[in-house]
Protein backbone atom coordinates (compact mmCIF):
# COMPACT_ATOMS: atom_id res chain seq x y z
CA UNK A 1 -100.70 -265.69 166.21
CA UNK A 2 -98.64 -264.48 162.98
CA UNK A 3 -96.10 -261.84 163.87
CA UNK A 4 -96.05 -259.82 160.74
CA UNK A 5 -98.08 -256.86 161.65
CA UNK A 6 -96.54 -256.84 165.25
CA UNK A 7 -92.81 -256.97 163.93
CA UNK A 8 -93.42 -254.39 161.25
CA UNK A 9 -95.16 -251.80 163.63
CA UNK A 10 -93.00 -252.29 166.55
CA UNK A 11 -89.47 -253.53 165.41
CA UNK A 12 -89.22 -252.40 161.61
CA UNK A 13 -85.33 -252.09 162.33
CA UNK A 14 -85.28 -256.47 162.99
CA UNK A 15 -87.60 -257.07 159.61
CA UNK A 16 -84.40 -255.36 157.71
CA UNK A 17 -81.61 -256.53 159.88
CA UNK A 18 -82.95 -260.60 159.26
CA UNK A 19 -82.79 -262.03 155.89
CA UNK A 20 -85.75 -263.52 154.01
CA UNK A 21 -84.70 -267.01 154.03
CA UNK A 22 -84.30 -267.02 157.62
CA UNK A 23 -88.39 -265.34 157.63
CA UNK A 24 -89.35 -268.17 155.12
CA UNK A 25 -87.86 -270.85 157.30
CA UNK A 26 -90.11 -269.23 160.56
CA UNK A 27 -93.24 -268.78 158.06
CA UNK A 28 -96.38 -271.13 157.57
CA UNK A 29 -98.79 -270.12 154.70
CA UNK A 30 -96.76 -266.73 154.11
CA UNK A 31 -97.26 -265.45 157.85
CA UNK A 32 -94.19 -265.27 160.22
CA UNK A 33 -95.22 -267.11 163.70
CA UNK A 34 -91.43 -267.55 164.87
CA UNK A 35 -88.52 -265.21 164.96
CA UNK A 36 -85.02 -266.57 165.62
CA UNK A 37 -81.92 -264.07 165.78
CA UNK A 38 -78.83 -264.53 164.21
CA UNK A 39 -75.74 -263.38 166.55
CA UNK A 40 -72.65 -261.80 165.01
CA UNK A 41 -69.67 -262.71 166.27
């Protein structure tokens, strides 16, 4: 199940903290079906 319309109505904040290559790298035919998080140390 693609993520997109889930992470932009219920976590808008993470779809501008992450950057777009890490989305691309998660995406298959456009659609986001993974999310990993990058910790700042």
């Amino acid at each position: 199940m693609p993520l997109d319309d889930l992470l932009e109505q219920y976590a808008p904040n993470i779809m501008k903290a992450v950057s777009i290559e890490a989305c691309q790298e998660t995406s298959y035919n456009g659609k986001i079906y993974f999310m990993h998080m990058e910790k700042e140390e």
